[in-house]
Protein backbone atom coordinates (compact mmCIF):
# COMPACT_ATOMS: atom_id res chain seq x y z
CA UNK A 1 -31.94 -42.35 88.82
CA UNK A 2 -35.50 -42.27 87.69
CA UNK A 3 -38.45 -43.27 89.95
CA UNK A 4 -41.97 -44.29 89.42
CA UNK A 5 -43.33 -40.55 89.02
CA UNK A 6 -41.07 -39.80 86.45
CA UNK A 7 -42.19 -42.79 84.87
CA UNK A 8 -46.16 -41.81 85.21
CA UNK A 9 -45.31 -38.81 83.71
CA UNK A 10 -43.48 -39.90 80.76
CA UNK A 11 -46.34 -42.20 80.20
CA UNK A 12 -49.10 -39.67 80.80
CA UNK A 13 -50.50 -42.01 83.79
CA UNK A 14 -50.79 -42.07 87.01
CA UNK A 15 -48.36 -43.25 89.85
CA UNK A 16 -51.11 -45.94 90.59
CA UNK A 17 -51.68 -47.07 87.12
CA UNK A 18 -48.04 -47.76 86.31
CA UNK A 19 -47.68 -49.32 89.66
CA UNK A 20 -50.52 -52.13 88.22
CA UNK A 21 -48.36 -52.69 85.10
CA UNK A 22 -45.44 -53.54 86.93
CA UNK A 23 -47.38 -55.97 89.39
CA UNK A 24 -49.21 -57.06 85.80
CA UNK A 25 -52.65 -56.59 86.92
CA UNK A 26 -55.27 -57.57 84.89
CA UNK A 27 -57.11 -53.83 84.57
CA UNK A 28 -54.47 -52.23 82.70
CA UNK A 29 -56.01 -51.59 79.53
CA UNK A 30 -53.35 -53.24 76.51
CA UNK A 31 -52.36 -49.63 75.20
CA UNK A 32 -51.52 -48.37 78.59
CA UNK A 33 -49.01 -51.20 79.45
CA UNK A 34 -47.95 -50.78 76.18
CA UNK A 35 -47.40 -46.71 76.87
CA UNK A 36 -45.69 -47.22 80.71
CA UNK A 37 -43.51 -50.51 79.36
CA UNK A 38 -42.05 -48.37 76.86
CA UNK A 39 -41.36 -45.25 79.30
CA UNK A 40 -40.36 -47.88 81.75
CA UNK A 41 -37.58 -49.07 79.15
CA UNK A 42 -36.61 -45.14 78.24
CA UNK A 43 -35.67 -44.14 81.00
CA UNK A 44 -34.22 -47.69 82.31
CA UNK A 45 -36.56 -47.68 85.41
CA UNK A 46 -35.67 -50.35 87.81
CA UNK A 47 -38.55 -51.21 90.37
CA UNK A 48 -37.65 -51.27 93.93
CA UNK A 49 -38.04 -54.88 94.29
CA UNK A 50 -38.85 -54.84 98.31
CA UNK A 51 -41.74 -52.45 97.60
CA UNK A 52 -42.89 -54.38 94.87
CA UNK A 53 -42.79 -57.87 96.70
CA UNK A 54 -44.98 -55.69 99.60
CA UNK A 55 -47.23 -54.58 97.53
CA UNK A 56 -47.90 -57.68 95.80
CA UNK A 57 -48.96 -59.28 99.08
CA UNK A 58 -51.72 -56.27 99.03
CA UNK A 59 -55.15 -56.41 97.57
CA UNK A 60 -56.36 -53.30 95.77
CA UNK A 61 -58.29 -52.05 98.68
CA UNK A 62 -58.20 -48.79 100.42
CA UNK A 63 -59.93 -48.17 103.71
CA UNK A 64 -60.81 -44.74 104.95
CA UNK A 65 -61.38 -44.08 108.75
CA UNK A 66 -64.08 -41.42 108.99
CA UNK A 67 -65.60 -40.30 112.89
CA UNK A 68 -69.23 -39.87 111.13
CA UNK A 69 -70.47 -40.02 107.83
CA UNK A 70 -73.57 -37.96 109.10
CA UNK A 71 -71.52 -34.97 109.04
CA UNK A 72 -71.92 -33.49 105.41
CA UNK A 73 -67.76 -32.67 105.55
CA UNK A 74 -66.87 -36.13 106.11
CA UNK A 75 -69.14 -37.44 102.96
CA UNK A 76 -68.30 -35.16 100.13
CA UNK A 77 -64.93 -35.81 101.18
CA UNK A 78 -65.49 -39.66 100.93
CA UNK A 79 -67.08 -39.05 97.41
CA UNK A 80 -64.37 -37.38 96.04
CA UNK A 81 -61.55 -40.05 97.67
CA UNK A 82 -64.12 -42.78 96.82
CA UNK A 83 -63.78 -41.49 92.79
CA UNK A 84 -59.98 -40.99 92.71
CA UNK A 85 -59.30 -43.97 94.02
CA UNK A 86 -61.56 -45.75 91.36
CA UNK A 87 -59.80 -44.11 88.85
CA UNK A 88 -56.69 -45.59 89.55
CA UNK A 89 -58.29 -49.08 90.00
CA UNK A 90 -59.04 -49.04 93.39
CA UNK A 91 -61.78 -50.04 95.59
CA UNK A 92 -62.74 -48.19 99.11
CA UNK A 93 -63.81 -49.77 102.46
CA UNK A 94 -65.46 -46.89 104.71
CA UNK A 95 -64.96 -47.58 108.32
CA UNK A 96 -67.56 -45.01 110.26
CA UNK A 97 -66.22 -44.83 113.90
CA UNK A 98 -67.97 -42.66 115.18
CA UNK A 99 -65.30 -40.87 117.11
CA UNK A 100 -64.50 -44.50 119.74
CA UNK A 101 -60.71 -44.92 120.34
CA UNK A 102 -61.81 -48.61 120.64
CA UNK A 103 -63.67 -48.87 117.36
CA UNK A 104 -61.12 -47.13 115.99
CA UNK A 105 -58.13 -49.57 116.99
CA UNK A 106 -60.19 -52.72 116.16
CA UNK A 107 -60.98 -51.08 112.00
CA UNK A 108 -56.98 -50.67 112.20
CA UNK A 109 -56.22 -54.16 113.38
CA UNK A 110 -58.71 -55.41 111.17
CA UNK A 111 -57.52 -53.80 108.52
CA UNK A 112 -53.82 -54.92 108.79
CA UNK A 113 -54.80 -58.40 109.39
CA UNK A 114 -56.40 -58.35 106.21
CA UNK A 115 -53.30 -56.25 104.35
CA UNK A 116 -55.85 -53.56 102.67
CA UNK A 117 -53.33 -51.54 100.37
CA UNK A 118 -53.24 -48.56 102.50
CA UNK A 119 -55.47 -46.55 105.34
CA UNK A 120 -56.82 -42.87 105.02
CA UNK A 121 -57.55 -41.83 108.41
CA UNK A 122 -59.49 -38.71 110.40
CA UNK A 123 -58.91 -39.65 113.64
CA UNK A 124 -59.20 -37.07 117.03
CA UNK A 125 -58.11 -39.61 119.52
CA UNK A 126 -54.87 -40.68 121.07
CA UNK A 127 -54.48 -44.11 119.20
CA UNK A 128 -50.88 -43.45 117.50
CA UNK A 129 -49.01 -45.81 119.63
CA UNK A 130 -50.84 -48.61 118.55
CA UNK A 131 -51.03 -48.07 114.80
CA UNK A 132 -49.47 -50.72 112.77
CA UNK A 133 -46.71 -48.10 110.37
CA UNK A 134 -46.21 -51.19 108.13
CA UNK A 135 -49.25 -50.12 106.78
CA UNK A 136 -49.27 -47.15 103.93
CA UNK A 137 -51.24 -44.61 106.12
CA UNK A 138 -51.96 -40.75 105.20
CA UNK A 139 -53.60 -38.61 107.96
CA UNK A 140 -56.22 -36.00 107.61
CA UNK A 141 -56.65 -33.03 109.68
CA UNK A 142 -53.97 -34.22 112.10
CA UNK A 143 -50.29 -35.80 112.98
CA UNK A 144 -49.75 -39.24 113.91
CA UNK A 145 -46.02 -39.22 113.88
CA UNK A 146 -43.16 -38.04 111.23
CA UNK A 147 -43.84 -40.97 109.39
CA UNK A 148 -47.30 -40.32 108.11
CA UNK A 149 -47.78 -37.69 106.25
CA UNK A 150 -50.71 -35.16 107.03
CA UNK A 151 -53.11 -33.21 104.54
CA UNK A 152 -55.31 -30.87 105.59
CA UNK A 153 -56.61 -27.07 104.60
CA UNK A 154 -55.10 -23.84 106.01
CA UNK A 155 -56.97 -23.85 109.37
CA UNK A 156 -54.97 -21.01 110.98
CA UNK A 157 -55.31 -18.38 107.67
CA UNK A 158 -58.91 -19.55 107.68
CA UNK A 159 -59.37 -18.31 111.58
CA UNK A 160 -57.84 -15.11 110.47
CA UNK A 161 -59.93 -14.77 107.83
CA UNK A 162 -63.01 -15.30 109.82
CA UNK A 163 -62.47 -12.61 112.20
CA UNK A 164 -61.49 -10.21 109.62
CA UNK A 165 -64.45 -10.88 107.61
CA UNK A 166 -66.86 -10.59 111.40
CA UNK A 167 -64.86 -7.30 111.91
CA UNK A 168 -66.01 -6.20 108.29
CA UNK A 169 -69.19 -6.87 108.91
CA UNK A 170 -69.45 -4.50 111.69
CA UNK A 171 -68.75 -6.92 114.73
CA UNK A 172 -66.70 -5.46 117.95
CA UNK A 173 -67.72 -8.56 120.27
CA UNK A 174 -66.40 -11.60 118.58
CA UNK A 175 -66.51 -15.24 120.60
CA UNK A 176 -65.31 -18.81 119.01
CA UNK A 177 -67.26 -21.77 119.61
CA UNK A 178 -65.73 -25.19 119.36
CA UNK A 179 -64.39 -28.11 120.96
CA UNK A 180 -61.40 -29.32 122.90
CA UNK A 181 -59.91 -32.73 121.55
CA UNK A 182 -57.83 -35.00 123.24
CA UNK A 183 -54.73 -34.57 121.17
CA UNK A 184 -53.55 -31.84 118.89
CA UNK A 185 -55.41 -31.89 115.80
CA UNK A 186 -54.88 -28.82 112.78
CA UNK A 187 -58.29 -28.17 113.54
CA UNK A 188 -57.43 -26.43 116.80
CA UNK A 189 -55.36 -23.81 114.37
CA UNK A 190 -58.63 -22.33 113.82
CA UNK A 191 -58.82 -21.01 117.10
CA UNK A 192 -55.62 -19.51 117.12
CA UNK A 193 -56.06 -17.58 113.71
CA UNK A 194 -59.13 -16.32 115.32
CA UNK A 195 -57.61 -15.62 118.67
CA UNK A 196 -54.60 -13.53 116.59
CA UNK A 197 -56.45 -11.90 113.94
CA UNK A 198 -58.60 -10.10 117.50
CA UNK A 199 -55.37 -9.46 119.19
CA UNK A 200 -54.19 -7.98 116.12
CA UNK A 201 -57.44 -5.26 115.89
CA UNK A 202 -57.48 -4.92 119.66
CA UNK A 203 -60.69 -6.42 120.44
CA UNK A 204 -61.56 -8.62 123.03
CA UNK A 205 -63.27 -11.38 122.43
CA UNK A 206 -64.79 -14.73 123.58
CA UNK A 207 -63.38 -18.68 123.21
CA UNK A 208 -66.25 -20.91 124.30
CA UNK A 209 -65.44 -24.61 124.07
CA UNK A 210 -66.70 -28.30 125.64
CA UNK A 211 -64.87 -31.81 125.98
CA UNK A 212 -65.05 -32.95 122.21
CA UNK A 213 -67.26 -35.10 121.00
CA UNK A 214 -70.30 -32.90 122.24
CA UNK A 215 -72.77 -35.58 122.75
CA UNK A 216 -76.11 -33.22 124.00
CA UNK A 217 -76.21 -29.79 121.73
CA UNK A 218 -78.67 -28.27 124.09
CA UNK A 219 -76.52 -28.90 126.80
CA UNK A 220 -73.68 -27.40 125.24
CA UNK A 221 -75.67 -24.30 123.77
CA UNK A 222 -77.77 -24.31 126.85
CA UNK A 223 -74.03 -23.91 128.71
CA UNK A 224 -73.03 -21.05 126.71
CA UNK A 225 -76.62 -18.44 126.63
CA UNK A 226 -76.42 -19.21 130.43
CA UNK A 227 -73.61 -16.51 130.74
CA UNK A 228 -74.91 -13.28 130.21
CA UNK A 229 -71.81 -11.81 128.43
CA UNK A 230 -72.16 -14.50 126.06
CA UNK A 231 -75.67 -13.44 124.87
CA UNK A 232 -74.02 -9.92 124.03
CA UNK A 233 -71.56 -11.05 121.51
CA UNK A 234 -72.42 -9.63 118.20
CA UNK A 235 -70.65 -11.96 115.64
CA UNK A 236 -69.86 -15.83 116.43
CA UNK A 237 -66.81 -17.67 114.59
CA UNK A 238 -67.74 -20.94 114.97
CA UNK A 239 -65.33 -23.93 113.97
CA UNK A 240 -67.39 -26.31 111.58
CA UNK A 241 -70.75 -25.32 109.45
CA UNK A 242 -72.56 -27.96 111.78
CA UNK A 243 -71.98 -25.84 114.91
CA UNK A 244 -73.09 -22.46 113.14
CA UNK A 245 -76.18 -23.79 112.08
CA UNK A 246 -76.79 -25.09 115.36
CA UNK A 247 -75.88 -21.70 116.70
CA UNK A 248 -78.28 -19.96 114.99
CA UNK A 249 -81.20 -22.65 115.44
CA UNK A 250 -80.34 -21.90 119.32
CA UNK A 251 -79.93 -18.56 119.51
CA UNK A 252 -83.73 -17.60 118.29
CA UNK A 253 -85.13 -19.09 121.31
CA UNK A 254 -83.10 -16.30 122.93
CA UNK A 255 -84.63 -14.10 120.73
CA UNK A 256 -81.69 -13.51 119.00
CA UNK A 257 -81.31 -12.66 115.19
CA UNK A 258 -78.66 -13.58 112.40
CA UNK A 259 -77.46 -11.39 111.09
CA UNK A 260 -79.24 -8.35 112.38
CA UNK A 261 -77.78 -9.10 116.20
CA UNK A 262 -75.11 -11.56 115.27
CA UNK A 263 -73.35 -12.38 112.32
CA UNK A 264 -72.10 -15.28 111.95
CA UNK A 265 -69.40 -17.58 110.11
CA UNK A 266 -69.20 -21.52 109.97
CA UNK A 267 -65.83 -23.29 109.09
CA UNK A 268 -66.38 -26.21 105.97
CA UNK A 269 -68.25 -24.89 103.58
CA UNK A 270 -70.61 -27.65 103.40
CA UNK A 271 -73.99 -25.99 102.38
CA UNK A 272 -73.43 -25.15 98.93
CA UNK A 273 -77.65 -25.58 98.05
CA UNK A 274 -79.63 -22.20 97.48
CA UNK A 275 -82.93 -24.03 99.22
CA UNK A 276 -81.17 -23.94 102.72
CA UNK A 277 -82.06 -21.04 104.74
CA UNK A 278 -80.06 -18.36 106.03
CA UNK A 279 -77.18 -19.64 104.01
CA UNK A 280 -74.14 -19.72 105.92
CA UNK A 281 -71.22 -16.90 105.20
CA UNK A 282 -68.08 -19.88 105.72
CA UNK A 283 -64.32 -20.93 105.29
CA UNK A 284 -64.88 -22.94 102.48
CA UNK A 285 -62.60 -26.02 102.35
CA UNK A 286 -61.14 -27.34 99.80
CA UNK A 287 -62.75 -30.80 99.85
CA UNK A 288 -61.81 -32.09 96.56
CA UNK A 289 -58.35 -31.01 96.55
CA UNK A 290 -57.82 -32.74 99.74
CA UNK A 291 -59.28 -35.76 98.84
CA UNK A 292 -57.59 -36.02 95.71
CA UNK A 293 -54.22 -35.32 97.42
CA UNK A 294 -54.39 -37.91 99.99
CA UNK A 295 -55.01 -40.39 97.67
CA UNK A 296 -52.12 -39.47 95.10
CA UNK A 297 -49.88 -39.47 98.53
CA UNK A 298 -51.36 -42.76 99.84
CA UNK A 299 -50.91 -44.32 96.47
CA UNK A 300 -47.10 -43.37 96.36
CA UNK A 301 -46.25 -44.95 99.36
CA UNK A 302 -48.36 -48.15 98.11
CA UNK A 303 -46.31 -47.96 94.96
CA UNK A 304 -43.23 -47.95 97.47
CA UNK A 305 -42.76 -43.93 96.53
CA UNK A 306 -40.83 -41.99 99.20
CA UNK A 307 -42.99 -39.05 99.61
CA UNK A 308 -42.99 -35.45 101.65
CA UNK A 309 -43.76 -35.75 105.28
CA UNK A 310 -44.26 -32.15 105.54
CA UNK A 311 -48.01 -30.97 106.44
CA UNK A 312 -49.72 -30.25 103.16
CA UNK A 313 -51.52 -27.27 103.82
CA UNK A 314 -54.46 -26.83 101.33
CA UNK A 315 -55.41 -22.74 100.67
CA UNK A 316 -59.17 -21.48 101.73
CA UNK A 317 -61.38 -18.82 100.90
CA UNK A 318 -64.45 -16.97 102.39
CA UNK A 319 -67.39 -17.63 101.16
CA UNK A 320 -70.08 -14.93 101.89
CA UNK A 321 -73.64 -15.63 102.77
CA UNK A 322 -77.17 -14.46 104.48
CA UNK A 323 -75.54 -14.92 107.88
CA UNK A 324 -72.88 -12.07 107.49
């Protein structure tokens, strides 16, 4: 029996588009209608009629849930969701929470109340057992439940390659920096590829980490130089871009110097501009890809798709810089 993506594909469009033709929106240009009506009649496509009648209650709105649109991650993400989601004739409503479990479960009530089409989320908190499933929702970066399905990059390879890379570069005294979150997020994999990849060329090493969100950076860095052994480690694995930069900026009132002292690796690969200074050796991300995936998932299970529930896990790659 055929199904909506073998439909697009016939047609040369995507899932979303031929979704619009059968719920006869208006921005389906007269040759493209023409192009998924006649694939739709090849192959005797029969629209699930309960997905249809759902998603014909829906506008052609998609919000995304972000913790900060400061961080630089979190916004070239958004740009990249922002433009695949307008090229399948869809509009985006950012909802910045800035981390709150509260803020975080009024966007989602909002949201439902006002049937948006479907919800991209980045969430760290432990808000699953309110979330309304009705609602087409594909997580980033974490697992709400077996229902939603989860993209994110390969967080555990990318710890691995970190400390393979620091133990390249000459460094015998690793330590992580991060954060601990309330619930499991993919993010914590990074950690553990670290943690392995050490174990596995018999060093010992270092795992430094505060209640997440960090709200007072010289607190936290102020925490970590106060240990003695800490100020000895000679490379630093830290677990987003935004904490090796801080790092660094921290670790010269100590008298401390990247790389000649310290190398060190950031985890995003967010700072891609040749007028920043050092510029950071990372685990690049693979923002686009990610963005682009969620959306094709999200707009699947809008179109009434069934979809893979597995965790999509995106490749990385080291990306060397002045810090390494």
């Amino acid at each position: 029996m055929s199904n909506l993506k073998d439909v697009a594909e016939l047609a040369g469009v995507g899932v979303g588009t031929v979704s619009r033709v059968i719920n006869n929106h208006a921005s389906v240009k007269p040759k493209t209608r023409e192009k998924v009506l006649e694939a739709i009649k090849q192959l005797n496509y029969v629209p699930n009629e309960i997905a249809r009648n759902f998603k014909m209650q829906k506008s052609n709105l998609v919000a995304l849930l972000l913790p900060s649109i400061w961080n630089p991650f979190f916004s070239e993400l958004a740009y990249y969701i922002e433009d695949e989601l307008d090229r399948e004739g869809y509009k985006l409503i950012l909802c910045n929470s800035g981390g709150k479990p509260a803020k975080e479960l009024y966007y989602f009530d909002t949201l439902s109340q006002n049937k948006v089409a479907g919800v991209l989320g980045i969430t760290y908190n432990d808000i699953e057992s309110s979330l309304d499933t009705e609602i087409p929702i594909v997580s980033i970066d974490r697992h709400f439940s077996k229902s939603v399905p989860c993209v994110t990059s390969d967080n555990y390879t990318g710890g691995r390659i970190a400390m393979r890379e620091l133990y390249r570069a000459g460094v015998r005294k690793p330590a992580f920096l991060g954060v601990v979150t309330a619930i499991f997020s993919e993010t914590m994999l990074r950690k553990k590829g670290f943690i392995d990849e050490a174990e596995s060329l018999g060093l010992d090493y270092i795992v430094y980490e505060e209640p997440d969100p960090v709200m007072d950076d010289l607190k936290y860095f102020g925490n970590f130089f106060k240990v003695r052994e800490h100020r000895e480690v000679d490379g630093i694995f830290a677990i987003t871009d935004i904490f090796a930069a801080k790092y660094i900026d921290q670790a010269q009132k100590y008298g401390i110097r990247v790389p000649q002292d310290v190398k060190v690796i950031g985890y995003d690969g967010i700072q891609d501009n040749t007028l920043f200074h050092p510029i950071l050796s990372t685990i690049r991300q693979p923002v686009e890809e990610m963005a682009r995936t969620s959306v094709r998932l999200l707009l699947s299970q809008i179109a009434g798709e069934s979809v893979s529930l597995d965790t999509i896990r995106i490749p990385v790659q080291f990306r060397p810089g002045e810090t390494t």
